[in-house]
C-alpha atoms as a PDB file:
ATOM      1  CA  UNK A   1     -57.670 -13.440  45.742  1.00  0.00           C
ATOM      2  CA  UNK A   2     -59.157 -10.602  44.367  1.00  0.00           C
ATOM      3  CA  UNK A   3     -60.218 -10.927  40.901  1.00  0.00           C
ATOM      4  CA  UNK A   4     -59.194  -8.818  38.175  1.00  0.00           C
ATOM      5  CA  UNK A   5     -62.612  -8.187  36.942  1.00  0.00           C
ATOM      6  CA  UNK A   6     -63.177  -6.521  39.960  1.00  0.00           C
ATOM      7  CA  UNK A   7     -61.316  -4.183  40.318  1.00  0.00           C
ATOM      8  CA  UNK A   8     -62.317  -0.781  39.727  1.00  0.00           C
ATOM      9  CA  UNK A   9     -59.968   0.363  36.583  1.00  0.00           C
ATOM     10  CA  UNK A  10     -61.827  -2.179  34.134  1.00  0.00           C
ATOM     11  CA  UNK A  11     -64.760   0.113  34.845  1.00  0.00           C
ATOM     12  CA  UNK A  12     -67.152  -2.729  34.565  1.00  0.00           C
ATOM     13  CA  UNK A  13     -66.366  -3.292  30.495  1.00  0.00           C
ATOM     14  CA  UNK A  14     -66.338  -6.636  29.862  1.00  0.00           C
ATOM     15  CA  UNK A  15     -64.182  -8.201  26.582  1.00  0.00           C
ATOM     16  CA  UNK A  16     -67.926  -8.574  24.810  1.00  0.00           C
ATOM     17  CA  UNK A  17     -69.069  -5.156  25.683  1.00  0.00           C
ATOM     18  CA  UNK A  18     -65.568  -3.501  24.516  1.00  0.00           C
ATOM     19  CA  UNK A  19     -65.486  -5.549  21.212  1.00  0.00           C
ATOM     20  CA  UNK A  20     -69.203  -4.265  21.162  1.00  0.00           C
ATOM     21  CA  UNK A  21     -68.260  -0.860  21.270  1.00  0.00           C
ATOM     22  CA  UNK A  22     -65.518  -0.810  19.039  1.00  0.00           C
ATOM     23  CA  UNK A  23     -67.886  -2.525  16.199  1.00  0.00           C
ATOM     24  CA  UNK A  24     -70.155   0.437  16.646  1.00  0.00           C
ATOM     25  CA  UNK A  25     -67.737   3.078  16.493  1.00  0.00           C
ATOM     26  CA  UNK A  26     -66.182   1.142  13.480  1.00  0.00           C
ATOM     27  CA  UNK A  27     -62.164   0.924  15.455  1.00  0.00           C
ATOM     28  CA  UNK A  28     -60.230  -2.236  16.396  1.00  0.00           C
ATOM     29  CA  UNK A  29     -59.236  -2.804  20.158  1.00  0.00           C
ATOM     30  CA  UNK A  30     -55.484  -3.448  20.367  1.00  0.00           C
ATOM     31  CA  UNK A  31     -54.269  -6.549  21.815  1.00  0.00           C
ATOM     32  CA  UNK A  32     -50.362  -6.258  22.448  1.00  0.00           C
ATOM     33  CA  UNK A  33     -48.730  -9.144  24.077  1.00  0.00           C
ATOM     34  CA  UNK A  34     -47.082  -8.788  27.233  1.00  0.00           C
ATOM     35  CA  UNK A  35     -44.461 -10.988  28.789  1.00  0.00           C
ATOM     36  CA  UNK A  36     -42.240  -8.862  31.209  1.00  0.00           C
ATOM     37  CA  UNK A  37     -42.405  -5.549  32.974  1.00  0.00           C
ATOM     38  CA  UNK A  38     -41.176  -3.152  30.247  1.00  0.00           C
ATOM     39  CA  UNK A  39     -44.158  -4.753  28.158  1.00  0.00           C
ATOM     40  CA  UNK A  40     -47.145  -4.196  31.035  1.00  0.00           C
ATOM     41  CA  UNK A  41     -45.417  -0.790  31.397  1.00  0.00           C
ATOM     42  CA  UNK A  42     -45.336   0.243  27.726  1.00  0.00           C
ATOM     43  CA  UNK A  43     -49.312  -1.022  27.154  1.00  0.00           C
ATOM     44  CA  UNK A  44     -50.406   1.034  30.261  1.00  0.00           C
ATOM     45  CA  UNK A  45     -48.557   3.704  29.450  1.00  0.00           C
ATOM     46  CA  UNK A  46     -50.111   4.093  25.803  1.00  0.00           C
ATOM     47  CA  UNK A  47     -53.270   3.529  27.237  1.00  0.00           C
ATOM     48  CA  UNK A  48     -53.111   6.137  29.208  1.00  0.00           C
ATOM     49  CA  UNK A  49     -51.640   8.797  26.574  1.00  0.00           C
ATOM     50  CA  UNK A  50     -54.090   7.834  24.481  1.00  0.00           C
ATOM     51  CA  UNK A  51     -57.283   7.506  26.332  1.00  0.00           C
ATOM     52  CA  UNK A  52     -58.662   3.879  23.973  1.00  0.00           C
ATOM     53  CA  UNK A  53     -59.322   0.333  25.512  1.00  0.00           C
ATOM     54  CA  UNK A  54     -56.231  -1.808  25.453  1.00  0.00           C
ATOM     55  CA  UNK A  55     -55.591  -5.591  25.489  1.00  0.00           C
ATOM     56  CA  UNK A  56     -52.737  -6.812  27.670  1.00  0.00           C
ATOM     57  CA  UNK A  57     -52.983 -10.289  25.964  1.00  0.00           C
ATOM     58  CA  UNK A  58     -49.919 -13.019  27.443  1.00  0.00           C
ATOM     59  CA  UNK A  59     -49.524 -15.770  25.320  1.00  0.00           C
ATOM     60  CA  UNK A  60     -49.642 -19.598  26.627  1.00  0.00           C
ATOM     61  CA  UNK A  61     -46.052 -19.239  24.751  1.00  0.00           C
ATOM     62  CA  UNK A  62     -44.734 -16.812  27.256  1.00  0.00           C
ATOM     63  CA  UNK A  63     -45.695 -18.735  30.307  1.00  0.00           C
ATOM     64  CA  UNK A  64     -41.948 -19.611  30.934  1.00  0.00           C
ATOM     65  CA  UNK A  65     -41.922 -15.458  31.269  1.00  0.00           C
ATOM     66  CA  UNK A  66     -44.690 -14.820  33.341  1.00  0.00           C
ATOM     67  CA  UNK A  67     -47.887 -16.523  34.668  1.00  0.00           C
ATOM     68  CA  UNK A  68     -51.287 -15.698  34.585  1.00  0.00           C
ATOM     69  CA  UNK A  69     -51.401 -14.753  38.146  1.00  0.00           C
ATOM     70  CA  UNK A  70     -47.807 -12.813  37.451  1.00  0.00           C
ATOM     71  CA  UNK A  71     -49.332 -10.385  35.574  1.00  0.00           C
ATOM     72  CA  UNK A  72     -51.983  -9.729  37.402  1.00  0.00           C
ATOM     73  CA  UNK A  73     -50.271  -9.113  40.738  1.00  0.00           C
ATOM     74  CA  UNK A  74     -47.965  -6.403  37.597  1.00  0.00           C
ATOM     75  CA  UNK A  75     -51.130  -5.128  36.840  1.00  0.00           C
ATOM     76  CA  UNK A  76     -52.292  -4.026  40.161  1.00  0.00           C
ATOM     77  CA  UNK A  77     -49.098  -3.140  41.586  1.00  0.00           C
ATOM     78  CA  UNK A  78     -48.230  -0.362  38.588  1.00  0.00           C
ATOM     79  CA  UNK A  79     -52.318   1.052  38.570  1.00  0.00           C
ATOM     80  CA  UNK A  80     -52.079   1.474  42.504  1.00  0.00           C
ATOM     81  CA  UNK A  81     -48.386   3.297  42.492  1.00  0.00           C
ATOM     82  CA  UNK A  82     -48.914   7.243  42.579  1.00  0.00           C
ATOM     83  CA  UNK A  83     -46.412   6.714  39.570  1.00  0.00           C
ATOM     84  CA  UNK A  84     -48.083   4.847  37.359  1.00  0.00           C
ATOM     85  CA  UNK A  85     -52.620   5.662  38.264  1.00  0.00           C
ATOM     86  CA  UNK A  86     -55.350   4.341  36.501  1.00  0.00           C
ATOM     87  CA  UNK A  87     -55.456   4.903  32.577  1.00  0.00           C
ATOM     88  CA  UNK A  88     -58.765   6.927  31.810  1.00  0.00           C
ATOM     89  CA  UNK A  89     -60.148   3.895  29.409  1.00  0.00           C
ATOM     90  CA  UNK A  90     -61.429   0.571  30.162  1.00  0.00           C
ATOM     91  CA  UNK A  91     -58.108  -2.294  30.306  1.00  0.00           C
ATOM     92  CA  UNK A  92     -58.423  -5.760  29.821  1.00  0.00           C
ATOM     93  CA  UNK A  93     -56.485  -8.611  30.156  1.00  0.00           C
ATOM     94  CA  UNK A  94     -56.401 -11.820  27.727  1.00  0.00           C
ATOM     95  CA  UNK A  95     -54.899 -14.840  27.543  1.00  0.00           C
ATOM     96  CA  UNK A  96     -53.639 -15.481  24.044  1.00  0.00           C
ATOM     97  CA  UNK A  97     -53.347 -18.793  21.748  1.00  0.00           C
ATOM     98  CA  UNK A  98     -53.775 -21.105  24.312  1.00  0.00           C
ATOM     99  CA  UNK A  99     -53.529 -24.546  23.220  1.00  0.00           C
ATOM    100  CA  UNK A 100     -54.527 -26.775  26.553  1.00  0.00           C
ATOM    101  CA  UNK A 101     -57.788 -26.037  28.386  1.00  0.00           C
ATOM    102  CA  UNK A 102     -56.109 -25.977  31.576  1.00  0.00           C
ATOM    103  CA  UNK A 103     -54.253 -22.812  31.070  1.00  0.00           C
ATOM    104  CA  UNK A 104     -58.120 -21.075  29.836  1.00  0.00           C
ATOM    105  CA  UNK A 105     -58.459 -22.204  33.627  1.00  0.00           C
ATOM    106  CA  UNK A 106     -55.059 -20.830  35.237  1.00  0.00           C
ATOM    107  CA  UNK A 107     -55.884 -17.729  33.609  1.00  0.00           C
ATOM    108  CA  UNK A 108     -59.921 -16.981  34.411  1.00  0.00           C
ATOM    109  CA  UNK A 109     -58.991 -18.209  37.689  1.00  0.00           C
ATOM    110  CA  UNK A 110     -55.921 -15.816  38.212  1.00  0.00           C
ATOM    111  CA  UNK A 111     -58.784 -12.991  37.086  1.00  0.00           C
ATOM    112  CA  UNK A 112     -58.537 -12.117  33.161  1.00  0.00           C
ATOM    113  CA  UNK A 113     -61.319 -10.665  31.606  1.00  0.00           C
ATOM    114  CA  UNK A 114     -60.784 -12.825  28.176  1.00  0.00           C
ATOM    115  CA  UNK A 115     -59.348 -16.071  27.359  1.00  0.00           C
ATOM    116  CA  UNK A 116     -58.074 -17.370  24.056  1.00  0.00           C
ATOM    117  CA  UNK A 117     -58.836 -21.343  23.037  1.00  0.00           C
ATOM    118  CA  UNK A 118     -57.090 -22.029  19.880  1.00  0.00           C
ATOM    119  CA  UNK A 119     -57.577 -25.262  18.883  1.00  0.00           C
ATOM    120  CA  UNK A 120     -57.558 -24.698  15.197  1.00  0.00           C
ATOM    121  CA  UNK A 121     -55.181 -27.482  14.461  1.00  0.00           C
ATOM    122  CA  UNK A 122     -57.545 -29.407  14.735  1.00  0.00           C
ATOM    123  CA  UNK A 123     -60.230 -30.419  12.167  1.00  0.00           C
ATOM    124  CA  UNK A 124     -63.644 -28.902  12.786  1.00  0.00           C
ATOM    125  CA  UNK A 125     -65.456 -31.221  15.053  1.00  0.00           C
ATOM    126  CA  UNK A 126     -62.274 -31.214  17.217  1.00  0.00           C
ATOM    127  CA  UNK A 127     -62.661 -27.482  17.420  1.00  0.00           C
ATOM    128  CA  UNK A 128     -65.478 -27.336  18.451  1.00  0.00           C
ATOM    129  CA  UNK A 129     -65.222 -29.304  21.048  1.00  0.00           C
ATOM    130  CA  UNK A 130     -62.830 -27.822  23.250  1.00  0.00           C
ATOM    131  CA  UNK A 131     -63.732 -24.204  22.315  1.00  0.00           C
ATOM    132  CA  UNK A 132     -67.250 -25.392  23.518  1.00  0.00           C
ATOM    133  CA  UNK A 133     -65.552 -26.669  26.560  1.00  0.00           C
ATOM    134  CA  UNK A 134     -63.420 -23.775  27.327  1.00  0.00           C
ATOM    135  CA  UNK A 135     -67.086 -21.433  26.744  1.00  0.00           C
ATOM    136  CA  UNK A 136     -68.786 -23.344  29.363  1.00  0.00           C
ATOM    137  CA  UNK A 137     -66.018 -22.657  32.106  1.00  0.00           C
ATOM    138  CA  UNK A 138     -65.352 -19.440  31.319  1.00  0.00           C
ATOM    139  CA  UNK A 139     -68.768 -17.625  30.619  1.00  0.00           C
ATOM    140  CA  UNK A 140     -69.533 -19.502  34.541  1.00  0.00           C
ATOM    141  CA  UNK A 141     -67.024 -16.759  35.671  1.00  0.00           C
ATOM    142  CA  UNK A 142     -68.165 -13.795  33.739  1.00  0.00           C
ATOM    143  CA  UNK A 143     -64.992 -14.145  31.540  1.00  0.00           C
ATOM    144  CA  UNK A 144     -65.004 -13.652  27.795  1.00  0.00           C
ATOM    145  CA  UNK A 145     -63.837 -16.289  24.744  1.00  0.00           C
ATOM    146  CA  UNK A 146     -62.142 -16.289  21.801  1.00  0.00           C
ATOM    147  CA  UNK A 147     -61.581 -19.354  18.902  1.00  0.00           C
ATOM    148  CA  UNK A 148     -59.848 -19.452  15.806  1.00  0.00           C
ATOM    149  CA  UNK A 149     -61.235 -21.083  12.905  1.00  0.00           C
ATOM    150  CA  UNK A 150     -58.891 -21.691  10.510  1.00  0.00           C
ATOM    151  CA  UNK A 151     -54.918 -20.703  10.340  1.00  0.00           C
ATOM    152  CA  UNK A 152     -52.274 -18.202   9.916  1.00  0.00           C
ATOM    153  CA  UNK A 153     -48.708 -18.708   8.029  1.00  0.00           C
ATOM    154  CA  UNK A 154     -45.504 -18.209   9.936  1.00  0.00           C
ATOM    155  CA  UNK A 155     -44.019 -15.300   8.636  1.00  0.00           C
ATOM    156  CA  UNK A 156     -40.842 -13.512   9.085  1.00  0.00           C
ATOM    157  CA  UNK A 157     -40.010 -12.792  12.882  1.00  0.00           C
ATOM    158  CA  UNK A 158     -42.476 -15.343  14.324  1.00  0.00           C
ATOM    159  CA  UNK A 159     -41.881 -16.166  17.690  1.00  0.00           C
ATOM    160  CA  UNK A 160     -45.457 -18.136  18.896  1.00  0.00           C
ATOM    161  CA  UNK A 161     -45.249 -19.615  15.629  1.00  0.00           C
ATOM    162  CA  UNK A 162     -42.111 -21.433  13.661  1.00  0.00           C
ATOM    163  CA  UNK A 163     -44.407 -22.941  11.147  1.00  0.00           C
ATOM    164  CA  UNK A 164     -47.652 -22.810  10.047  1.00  0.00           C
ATOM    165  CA  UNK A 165     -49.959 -23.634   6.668  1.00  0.00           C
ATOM    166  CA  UNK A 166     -52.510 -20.921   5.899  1.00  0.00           C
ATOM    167  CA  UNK A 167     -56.123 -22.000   5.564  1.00  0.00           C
ATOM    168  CA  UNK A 168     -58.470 -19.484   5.459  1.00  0.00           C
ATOM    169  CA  UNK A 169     -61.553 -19.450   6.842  1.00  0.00           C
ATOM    170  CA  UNK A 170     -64.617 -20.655   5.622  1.00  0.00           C
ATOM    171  CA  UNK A 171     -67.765 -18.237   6.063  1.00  0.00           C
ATOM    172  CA  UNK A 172     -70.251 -21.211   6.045  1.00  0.00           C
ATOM    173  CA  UNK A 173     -68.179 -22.936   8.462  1.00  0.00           C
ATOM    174  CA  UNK A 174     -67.581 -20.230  10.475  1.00  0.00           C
ATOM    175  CA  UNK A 175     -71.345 -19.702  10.930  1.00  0.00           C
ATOM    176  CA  UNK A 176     -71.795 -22.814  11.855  1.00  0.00           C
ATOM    177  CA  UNK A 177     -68.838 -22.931  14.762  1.00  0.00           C
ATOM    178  CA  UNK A 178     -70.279 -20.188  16.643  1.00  0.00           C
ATOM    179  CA  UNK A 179     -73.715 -21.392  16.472  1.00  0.00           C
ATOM    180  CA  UNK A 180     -72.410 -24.763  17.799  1.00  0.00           C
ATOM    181  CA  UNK A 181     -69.912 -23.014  20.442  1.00  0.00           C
ATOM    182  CA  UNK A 182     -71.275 -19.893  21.683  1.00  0.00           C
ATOM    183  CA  UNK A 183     -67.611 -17.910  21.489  1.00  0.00           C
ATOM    184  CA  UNK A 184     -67.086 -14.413  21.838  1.00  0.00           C
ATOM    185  CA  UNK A 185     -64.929 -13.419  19.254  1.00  0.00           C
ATOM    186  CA  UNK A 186     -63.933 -15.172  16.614  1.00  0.00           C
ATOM    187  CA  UNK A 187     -60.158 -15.046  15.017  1.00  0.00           C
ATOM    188  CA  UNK A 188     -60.339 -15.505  11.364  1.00  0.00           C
ATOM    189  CA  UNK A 189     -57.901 -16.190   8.667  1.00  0.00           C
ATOM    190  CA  UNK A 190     -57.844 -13.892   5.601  1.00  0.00           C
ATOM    191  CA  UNK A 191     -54.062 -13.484   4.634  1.00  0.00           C
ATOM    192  CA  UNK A 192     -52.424 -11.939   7.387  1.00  0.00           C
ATOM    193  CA  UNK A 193     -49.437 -14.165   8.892  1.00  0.00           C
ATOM    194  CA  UNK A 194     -47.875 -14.565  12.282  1.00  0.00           C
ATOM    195  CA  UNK A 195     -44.764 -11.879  11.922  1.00  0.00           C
ATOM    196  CA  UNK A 196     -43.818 -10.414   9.240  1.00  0.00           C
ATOM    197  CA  UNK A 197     -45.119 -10.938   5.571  1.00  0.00           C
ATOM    198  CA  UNK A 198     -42.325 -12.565   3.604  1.00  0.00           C
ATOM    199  CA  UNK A 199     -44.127 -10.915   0.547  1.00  0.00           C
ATOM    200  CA  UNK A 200     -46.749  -8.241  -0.399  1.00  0.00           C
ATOM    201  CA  UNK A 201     -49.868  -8.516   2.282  1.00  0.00           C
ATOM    202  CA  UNK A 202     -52.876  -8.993   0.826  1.00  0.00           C
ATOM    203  CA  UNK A 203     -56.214  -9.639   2.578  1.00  0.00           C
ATOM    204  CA  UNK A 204     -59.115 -11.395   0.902  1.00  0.00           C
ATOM    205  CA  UNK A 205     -61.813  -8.445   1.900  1.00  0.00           C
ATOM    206  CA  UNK A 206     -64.190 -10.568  -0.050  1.00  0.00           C
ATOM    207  CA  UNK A 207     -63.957 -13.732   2.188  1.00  0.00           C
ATOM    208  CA  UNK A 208     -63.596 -11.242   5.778  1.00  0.00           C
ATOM    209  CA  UNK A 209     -67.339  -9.557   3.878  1.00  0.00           C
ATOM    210  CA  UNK A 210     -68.809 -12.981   3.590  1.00  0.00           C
ATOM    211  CA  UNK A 211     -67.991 -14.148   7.237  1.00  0.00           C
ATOM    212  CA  UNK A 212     -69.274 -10.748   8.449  1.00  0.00           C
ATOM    213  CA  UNK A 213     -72.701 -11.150   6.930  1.00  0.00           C
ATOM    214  CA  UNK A 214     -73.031 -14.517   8.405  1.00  0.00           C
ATOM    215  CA  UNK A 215     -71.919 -14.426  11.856  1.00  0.00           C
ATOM    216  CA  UNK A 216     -73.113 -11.934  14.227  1.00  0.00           C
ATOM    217  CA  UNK A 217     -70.149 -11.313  16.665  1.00  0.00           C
ATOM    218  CA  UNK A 218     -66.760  -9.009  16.452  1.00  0.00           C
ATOM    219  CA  UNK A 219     -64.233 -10.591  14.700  1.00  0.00           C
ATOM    220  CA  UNK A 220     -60.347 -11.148  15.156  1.00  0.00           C
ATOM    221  CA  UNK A 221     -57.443 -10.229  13.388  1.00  0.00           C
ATOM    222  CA  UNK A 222     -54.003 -11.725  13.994  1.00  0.00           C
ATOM    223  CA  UNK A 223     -50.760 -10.648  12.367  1.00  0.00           C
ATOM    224  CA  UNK A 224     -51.663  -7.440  12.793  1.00  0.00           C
ATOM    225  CA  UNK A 225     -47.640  -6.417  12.729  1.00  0.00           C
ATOM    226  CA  UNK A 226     -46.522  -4.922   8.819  1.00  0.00           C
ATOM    227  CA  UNK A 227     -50.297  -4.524   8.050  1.00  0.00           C
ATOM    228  CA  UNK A 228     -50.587  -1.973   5.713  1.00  0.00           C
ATOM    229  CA  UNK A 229     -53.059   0.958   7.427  1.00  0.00           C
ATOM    230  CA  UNK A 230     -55.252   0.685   4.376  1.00  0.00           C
ATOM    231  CA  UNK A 231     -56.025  -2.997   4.676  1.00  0.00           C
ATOM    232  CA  UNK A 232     -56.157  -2.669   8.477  1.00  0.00           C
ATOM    233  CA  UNK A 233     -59.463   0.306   7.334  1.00  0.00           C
ATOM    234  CA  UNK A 234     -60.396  -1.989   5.469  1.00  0.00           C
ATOM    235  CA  UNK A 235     -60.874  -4.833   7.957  1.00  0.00           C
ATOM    236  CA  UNK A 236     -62.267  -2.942  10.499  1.00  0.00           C
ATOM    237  CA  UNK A 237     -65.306  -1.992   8.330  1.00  0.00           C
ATOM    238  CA  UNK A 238     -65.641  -5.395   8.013  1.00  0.00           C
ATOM    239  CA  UNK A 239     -66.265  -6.319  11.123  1.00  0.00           C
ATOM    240  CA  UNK A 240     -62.979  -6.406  12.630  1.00  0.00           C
ATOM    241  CA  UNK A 241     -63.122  -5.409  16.493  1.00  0.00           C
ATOM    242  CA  UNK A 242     -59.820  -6.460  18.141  1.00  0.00           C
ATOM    243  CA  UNK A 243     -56.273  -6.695  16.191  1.00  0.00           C
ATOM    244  CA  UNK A 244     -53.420  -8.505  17.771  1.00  0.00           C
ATOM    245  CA  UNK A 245     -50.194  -6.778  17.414  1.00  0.00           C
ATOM    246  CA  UNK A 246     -46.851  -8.950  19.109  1.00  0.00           C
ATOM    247  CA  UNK A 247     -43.602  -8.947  16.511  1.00  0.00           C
ATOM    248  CA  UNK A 248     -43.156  -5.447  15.268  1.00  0.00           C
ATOM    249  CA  UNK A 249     -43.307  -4.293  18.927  1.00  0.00           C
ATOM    250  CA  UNK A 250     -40.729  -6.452  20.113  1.00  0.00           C
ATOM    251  CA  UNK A 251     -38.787  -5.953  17.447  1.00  0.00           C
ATOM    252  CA  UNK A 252     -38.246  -1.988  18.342  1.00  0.00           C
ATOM    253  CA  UNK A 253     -37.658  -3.233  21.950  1.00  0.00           C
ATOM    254  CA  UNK A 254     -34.659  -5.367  20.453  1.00  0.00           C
ATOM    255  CA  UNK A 255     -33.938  -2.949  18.156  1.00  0.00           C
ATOM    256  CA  UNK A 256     -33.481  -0.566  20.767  1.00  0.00           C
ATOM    257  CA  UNK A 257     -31.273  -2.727  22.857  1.00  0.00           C
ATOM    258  CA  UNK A 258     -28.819  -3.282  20.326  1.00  0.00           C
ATOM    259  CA  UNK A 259     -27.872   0.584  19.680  1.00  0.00           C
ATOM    260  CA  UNK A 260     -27.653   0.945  23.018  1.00  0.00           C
ATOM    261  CA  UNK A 261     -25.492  -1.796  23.917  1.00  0.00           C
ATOM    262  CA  UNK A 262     -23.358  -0.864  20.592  1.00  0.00           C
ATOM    263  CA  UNK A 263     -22.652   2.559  21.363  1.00  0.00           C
ATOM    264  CA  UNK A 264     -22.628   1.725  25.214  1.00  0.00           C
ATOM    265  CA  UNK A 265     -21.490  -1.735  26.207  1.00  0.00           C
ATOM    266  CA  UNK A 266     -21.055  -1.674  29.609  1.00  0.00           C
ATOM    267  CA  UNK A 267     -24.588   0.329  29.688  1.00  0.00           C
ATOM    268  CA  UNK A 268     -26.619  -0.898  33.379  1.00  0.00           C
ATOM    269  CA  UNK A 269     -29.870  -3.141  32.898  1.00  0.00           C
ATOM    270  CA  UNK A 270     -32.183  -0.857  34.292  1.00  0.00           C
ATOM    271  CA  UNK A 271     -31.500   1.471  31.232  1.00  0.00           C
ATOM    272  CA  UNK A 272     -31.533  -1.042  28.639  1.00  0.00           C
ATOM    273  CA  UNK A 273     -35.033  -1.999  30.385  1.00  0.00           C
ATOM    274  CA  UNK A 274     -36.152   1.571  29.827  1.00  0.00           C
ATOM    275  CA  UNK A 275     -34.973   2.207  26.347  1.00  0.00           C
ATOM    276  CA  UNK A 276     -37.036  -1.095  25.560  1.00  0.00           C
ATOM    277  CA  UNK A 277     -39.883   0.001  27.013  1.00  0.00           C
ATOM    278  CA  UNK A 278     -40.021   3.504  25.284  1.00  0.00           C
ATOM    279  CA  UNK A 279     -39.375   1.436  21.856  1.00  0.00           C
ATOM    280  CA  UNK A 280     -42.508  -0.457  22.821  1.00  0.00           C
ATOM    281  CA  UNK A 281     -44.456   2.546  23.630  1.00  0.00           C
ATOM    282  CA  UNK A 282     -44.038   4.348  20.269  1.00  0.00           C
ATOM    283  CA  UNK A 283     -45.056   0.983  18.087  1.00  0.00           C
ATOM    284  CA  UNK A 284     -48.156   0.533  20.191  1.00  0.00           C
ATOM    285  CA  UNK A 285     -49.435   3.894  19.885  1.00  0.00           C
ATOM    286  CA  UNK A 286     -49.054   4.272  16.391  1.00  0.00           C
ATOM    287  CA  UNK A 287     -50.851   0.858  16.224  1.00  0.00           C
ATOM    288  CA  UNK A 288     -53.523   2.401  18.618  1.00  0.00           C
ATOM    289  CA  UNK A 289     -53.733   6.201  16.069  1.00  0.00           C
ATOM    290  CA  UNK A 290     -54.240   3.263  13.163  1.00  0.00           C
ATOM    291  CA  UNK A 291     -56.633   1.360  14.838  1.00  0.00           C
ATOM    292  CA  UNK A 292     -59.184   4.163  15.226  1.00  0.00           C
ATOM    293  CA  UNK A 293     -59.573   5.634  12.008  1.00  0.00           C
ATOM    294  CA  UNK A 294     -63.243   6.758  12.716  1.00  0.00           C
ATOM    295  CA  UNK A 295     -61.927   8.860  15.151  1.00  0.00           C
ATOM    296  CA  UNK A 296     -58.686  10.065  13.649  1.00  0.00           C
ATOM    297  CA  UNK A 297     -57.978  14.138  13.331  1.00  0.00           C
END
């Protein structure tokens, strides 16, 4: 099989060297999740409008949907259609909150560029262990990794995550973890939530300053759906390369299912398929606009 880090629309930009990138220019890659066509469609097609890296990042949740291999063989099928073309910025595609090591392997042997090990259920030693295991396996294959330390709440919305206690993260600690692992990327905890914030959002800029000064690679933010654009700014000149956005977008793809089946009942799948994609499409690129505010007219 031909893997997807070979073939010629990444444009040879590996997950380090695009979290790299976005550090200098002080912007956040987007990582949307993905879990059907509509989804692949809608991230390819804002990629394209908008001419910045994009994520395709399918969750270890959404495996039921699609496998790792399933979106690749998407991925090359819509970029090689006269329809669809290659988007004029480097893609990549990332496995997100995986929980078992063995799905870090389905997914850098299917060809993604990134892989996501979160074991931060578990206390620190724990952690460190099978992030450490994950980094050996994947860096072998050229592909990029990303841990958690600490954890997100379940918010409003949450679909990957029911429950969930908040513990932020611990600069010291996180020092130490990537020193002792190696990771890529690391996906920090600093008041966002998984969904949508039952409550005011705040972020503890304070704690995301301290872990910046101590470790020396791009850092994560999940929950990025409800974020207020000012604390988003604010995280990305902190360090913050990569923001995962998954509950807001699907939320205007249901969103726009629903008027169409209420006004339309008998409407055919195909078009409820399309109105969710365009849904999807506007929510990711006003994600992407907010993402890059060093660049923003």
């Amino acid at each position: 099989m031909t893997r997807f880090a070979e073939r010629p629309w990444t444009q040879g930009v590996s997950f380090t060297e695009m979290l790299a990138k976005a550090v200098a220019e002080r912007v956040a890659v987007a990582a949307f999740n993905v879990y059907d066509l509509a989804s692949v469609r809608a991230a390819l097609t804002v990629a394209q409008q908008t001419g910045q890296p994009i994520l395709l990042a399918l969750g270890e949740r959404y495996f039921k949907n699609l496998r790792p291999v399933g979106v690749v063989g998407l991925l090359n099928g819509l970029l090689e259609s006269p329809t669809m073309g290659a988007p004029l910025s480097p893609l990549g595609l990332h496995l997100d909150h995986a929980l078992a090591y063995e799905s870090c392997v389905e997914a850098v042997t299917a060809g993604f560029s990134s892989v996501m090990i979160d074991a931060s259920q578990f206390d620190f030693a724990e952690n460190v262990r099978q992030t450490r295991a994950v980094v050996e396996r994947a860096h072998a294959h050229g592909v990029g990794v990303e841990a958690e330390l600490g954890g997100l709440a379940a918010g409003m919305a949450s679909h990957e995550f029911v429950s969930g206690q908040e513990l932020l993260t611990d600069p010291d600690q996180a020092a130490e973890f990537v020193a002792q692992t190696g990771v890529d990327a690391l996906a920090v905890s600093v008041g966002t939530v998984h969904g949508l914030y039952k409550g005011e959002p705040h972020l503890d800029l304070e704690r995301l300053d301290a872990i910046q000064h101590r470790v020396s690679i791009p850092l994560v933010l999940h929950g990025g759906s409800g974020t207020p654009a000012d604390l988003l700014h604010a995280a990305i000149r902190r360090g913050v390369a990569k923001v995962n956005v998954n509950t807001e977008v699907s939320l205007a793809a249901v969103g726009a299912i629903a008027a169409t089946l209420r006004d339309h009942p008998q409407v055919h799948m195909a078009e409820l398929d399309q109105q969710a994609q365009a849904a999807m499409e506007s929510t990711m690129a006003r994600y992407v606009q907010l993402f890059h505010p060093a660049t923003a007219h």
